[in-house]
C-alpha atoms as a PDB file:
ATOM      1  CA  UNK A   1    -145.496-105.756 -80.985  1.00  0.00           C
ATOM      2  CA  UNK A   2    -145.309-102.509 -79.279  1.00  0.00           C
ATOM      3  CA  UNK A   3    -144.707 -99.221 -81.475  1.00  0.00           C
ATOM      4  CA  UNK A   4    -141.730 -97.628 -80.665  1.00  0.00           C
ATOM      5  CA  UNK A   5    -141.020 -94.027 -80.951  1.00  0.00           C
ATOM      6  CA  UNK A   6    -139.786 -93.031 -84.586  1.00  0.00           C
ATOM      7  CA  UNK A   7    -136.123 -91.728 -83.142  1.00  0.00           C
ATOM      8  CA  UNK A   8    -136.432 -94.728 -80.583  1.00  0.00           C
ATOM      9  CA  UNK A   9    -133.254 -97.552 -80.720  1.00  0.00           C
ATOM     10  CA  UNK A  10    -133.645-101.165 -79.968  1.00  0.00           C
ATOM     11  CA  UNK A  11    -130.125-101.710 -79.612  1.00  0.00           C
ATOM     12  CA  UNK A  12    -128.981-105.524 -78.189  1.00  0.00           C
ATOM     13  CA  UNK A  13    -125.478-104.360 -76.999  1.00  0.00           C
ATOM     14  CA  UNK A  14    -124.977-100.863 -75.216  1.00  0.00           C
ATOM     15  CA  UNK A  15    -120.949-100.539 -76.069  1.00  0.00           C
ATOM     16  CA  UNK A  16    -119.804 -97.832 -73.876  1.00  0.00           C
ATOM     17  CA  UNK A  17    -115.994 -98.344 -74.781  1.00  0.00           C
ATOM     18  CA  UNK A  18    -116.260 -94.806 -76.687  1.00  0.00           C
ATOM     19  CA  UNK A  19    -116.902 -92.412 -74.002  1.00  0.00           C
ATOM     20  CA  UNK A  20    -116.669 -88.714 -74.319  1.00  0.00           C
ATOM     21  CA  UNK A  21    -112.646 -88.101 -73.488  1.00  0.00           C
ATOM     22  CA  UNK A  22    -112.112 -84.673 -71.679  1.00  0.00           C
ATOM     23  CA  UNK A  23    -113.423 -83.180 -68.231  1.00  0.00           C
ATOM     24  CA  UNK A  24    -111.181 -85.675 -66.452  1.00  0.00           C
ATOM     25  CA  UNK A  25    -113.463 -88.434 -67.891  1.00  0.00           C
ATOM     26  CA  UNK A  26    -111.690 -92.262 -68.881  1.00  0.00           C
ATOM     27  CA  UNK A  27    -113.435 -95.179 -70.103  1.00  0.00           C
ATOM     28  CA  UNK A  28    -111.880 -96.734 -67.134  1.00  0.00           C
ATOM     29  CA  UNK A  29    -114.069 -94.474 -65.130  1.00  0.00           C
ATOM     30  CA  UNK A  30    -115.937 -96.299 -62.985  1.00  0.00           C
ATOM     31  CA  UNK A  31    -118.418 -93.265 -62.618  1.00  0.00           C
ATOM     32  CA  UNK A  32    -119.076 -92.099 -66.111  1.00  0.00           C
ATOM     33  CA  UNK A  33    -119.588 -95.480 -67.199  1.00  0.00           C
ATOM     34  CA  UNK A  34    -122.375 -95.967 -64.624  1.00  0.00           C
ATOM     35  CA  UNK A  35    -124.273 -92.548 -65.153  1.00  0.00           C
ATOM     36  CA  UNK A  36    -123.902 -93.039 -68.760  1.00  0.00           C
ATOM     37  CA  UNK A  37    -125.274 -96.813 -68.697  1.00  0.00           C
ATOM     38  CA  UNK A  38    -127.929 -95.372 -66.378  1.00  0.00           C
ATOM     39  CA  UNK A  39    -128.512 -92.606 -69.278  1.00  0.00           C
ATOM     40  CA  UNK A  40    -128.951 -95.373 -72.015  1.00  0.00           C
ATOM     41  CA  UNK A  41    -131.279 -97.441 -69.580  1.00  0.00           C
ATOM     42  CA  UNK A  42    -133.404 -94.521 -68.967  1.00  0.00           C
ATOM     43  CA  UNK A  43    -133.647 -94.041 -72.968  1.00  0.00           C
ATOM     44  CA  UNK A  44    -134.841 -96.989 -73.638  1.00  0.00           C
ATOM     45  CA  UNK A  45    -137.650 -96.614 -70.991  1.00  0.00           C
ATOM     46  CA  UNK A  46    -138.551 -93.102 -72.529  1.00  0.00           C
ATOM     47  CA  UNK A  47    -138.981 -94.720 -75.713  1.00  0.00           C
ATOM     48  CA  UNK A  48    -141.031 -97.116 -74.621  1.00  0.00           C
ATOM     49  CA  UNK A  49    -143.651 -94.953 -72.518  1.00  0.00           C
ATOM     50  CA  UNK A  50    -143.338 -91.710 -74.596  1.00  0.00           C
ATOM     51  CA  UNK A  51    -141.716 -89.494 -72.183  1.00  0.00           C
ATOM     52  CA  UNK A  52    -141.027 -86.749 -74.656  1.00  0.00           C
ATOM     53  CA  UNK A  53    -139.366 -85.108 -71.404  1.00  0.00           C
ATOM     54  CA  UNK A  54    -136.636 -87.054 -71.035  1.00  0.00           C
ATOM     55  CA  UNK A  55    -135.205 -86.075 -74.088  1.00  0.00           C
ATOM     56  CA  UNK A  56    -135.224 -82.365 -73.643  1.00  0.00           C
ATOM     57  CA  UNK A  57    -133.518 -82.769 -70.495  1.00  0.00           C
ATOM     58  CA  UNK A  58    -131.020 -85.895 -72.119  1.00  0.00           C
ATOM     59  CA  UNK A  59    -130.170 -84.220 -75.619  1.00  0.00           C
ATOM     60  CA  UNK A  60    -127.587 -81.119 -75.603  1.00  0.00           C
ATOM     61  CA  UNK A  61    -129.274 -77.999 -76.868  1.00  0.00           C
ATOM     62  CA  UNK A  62    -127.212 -78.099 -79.800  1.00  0.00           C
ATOM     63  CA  UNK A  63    -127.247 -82.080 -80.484  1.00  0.00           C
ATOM     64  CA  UNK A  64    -127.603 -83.548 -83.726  1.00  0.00           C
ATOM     65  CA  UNK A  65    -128.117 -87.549 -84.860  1.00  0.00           C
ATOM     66  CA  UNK A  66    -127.880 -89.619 -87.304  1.00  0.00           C
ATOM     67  CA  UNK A  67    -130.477 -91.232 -88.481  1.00  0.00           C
ATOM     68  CA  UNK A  68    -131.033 -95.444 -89.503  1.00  0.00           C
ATOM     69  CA  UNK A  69    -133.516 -93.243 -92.567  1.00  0.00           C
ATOM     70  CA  UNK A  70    -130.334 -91.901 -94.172  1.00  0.00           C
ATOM     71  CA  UNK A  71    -130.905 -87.865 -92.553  1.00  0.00           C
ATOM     72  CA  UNK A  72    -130.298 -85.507 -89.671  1.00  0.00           C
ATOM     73  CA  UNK A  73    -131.542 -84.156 -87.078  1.00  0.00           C
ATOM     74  CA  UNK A  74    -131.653 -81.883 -84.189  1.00  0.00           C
ATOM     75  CA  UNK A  75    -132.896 -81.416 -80.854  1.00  0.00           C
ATOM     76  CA  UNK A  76    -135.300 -79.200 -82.211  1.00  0.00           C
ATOM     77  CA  UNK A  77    -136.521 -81.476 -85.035  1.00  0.00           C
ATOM     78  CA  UNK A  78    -136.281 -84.874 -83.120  1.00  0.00           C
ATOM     79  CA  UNK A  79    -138.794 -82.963 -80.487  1.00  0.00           C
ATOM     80  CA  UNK A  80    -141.102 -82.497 -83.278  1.00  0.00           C
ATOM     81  CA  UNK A  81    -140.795 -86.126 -84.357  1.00  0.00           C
ATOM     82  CA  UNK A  82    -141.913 -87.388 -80.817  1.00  0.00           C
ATOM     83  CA  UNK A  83    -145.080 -86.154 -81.437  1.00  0.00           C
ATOM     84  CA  UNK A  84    -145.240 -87.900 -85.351  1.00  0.00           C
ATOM     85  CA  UNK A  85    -145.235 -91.771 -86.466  1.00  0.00           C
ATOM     86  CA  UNK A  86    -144.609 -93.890 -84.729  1.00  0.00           C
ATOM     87  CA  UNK A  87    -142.438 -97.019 -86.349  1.00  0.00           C
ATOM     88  CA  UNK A  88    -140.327-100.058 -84.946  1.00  0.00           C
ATOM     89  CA  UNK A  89    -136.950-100.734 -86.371  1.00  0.00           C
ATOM     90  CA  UNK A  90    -133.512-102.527 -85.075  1.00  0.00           C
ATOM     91  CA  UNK A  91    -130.784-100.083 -85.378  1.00  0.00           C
ATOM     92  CA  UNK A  92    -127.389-100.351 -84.428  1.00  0.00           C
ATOM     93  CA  UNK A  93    -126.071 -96.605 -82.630  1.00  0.00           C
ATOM     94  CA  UNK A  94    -123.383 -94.771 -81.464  1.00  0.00           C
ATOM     95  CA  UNK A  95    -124.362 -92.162 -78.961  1.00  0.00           C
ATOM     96  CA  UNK A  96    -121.583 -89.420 -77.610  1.00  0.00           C
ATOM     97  CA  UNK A  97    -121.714 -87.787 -74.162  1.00  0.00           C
ATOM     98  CA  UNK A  98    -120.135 -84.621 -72.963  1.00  0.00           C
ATOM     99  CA  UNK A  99    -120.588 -83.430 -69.676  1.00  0.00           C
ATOM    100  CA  UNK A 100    -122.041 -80.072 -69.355  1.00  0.00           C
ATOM    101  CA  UNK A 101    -122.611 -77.706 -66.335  1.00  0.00           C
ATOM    102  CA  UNK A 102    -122.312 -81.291 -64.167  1.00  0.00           C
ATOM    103  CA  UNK A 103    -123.880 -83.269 -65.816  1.00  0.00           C
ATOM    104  CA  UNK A 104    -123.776 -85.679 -68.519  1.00  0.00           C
ATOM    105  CA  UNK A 105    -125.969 -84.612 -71.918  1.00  0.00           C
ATOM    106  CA  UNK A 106    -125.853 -86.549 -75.153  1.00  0.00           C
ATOM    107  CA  UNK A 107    -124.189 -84.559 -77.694  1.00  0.00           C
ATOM    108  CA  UNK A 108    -124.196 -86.675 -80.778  1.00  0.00           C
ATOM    109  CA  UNK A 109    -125.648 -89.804 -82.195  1.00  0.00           C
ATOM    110  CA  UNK A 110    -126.027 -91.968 -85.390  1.00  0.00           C
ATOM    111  CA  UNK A 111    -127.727 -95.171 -86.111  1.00  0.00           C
ATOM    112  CA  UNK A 112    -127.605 -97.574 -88.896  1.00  0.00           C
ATOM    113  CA  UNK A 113    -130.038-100.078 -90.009  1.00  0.00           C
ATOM    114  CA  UNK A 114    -129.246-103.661 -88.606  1.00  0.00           C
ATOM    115  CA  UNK A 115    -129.301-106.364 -91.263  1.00  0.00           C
ATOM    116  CA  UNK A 116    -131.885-108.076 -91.538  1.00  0.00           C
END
């Protein structure tokens, strides 16, 4: 089995029925849902080759998650964790998107162990 990032999600089911409301931005958007789809997809590839990029460009500056471990982070502090250990884990997450300056940035998430 692959190692996975320690902040990395293996999520079965990307819900996207809680968009970010504002900016003249619907679930129903046809638009938003794609980009932010294409956002998740693009995550889960990061995570899986170590593109420690991605994320500074994904996460908003002032983002903060959730974690399945029971504590929090932030941009800052998930950056550092990149470069740590490395574990594997199913989690089920919420992720929130705002858009900023254009485009769309991750401004919140939290995970939660999945039963096992």
């Amino acid at each position: 089995m692959k190692k996975l990032l320690a902040f990395s999600l293996l999520v079965t089911v990307v819900s996207l029925s809680s968009l970010a409301f504002g900016q003249g931005s619907t679930p129903s958007d046809p638009a938003a849902v794609a980009a932010i789809t294409q956002l998740e997809n693009d995550a889960v590839k990061a995570d899986l080759s170590g593109d420690a990029s991605f994320y500074q460009n994904y996460l908003a500056d002032d983002w903060t998650g959730g974690t399945s471990r029971g504590t929090w982070d932030t941009k800052s502090s998930l950056m550092a964790d990149i470069r740590g250990q490395h574990y594997a884990r199913t989690v089920l997450s919420t992720d929130t998107f705002l858009r900023q300056n254009g485009a769309w940035k991750q401004i919140a998430g939290h995970s939660s162990q999945a039963a096992k």
